[in-house]
Protein backbone atom coordinates (compact mmCIF):
# COMPACT_ATOMS: atom_id res chain seq x y z
CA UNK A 1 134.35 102.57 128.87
CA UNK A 2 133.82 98.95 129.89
CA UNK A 3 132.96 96.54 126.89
CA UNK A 4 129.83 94.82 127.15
CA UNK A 5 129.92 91.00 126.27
CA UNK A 6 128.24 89.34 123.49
CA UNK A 7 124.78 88.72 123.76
CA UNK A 8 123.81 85.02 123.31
CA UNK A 9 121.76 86.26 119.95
CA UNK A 10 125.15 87.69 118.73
CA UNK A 11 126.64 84.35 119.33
CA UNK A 12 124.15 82.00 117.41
CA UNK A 13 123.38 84.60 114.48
CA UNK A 14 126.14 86.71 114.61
CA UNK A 15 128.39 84.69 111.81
CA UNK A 16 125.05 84.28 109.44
CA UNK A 17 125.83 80.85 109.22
CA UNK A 18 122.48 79.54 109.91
CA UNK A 19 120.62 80.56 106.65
CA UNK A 20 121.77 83.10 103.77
CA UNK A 21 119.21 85.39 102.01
CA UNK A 22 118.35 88.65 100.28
CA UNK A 23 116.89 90.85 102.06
CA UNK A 24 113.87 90.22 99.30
CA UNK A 25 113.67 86.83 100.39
CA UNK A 26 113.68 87.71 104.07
CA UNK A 27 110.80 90.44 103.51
CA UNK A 28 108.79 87.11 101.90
CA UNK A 29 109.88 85.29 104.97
CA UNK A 30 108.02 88.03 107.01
CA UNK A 31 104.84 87.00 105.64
CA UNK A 32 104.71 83.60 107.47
CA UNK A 33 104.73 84.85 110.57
CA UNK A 34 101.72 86.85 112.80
CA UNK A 35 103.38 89.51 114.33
CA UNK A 36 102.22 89.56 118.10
CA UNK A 37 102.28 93.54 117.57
CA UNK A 38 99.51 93.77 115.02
CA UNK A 39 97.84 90.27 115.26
CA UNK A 40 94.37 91.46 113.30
CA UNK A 41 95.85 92.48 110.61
CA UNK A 42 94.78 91.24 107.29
CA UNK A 43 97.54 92.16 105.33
CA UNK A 44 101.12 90.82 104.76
CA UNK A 45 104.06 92.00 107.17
CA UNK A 46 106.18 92.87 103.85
CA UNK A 47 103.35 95.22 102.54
CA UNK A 48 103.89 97.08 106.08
CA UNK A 49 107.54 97.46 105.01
CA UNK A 50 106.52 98.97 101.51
CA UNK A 51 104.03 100.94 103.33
CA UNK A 52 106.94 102.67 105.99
CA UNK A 53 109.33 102.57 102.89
CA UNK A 54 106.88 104.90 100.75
CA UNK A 55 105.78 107.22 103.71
CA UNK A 56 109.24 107.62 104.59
CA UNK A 57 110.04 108.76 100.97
CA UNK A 58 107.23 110.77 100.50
CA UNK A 59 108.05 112.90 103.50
CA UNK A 60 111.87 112.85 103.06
CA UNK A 61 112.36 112.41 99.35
CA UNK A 62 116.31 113.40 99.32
CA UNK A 63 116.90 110.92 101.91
CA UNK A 64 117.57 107.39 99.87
CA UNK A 65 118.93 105.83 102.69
CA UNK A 66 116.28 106.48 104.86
CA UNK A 67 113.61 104.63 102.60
CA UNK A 68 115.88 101.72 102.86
CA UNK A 69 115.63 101.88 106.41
CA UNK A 70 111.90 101.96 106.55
CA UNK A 71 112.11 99.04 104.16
CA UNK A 72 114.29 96.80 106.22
CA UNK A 73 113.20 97.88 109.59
CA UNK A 74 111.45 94.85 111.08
CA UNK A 75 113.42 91.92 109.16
CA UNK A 76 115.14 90.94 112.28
CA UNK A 77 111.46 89.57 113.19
CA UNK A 78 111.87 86.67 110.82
CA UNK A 79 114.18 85.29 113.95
CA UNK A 80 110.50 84.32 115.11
CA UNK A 81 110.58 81.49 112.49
CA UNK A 82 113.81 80.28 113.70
CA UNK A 83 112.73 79.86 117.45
CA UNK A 84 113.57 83.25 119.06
CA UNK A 85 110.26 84.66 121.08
CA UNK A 86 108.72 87.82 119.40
């Protein structure tokens, strides 16, 4: 199978070298941004991460790694804040 080249995102953020950070520091980061998906919302994006965090391990409580999935699942949107569109 063919490879596929890098996409230009890949490229620029690929080698983290632009800004380190937990990924508790990136879930604060989410709250500075209005997410074009939900714009009315009055709470913060990182409480929507709890929120999918919790659901997922009330419904799949032998599944760790899946909570951590729920709680990371939209950190890629703090790209917003660095000048990629939403």
């Amino acid at each position: 199978r063919p490879q596929r080249p890098p996409c230009p995102q890949s490229a620029q953020y690929g080698t983290c070298s632009l800004r380190k950070m937990s990924a508790m520091e990136a879930l604060e980061l989410l709250d500075q941004l209005v997410d074009e998906s939900d714009p009315d919302v009055d709470f913060p994006n990182s409480y929507h991460a709890y929120q999918t965090a919790e659901g997922i391990r009330r419904a799949h409580p032998n599944k760790d790694w899946f909570h951590l999935v729920g709680l990371l699942h939209d950190l890629g949107k703090v790209l917003v804040l660095f000048g990629e569109p939403q």
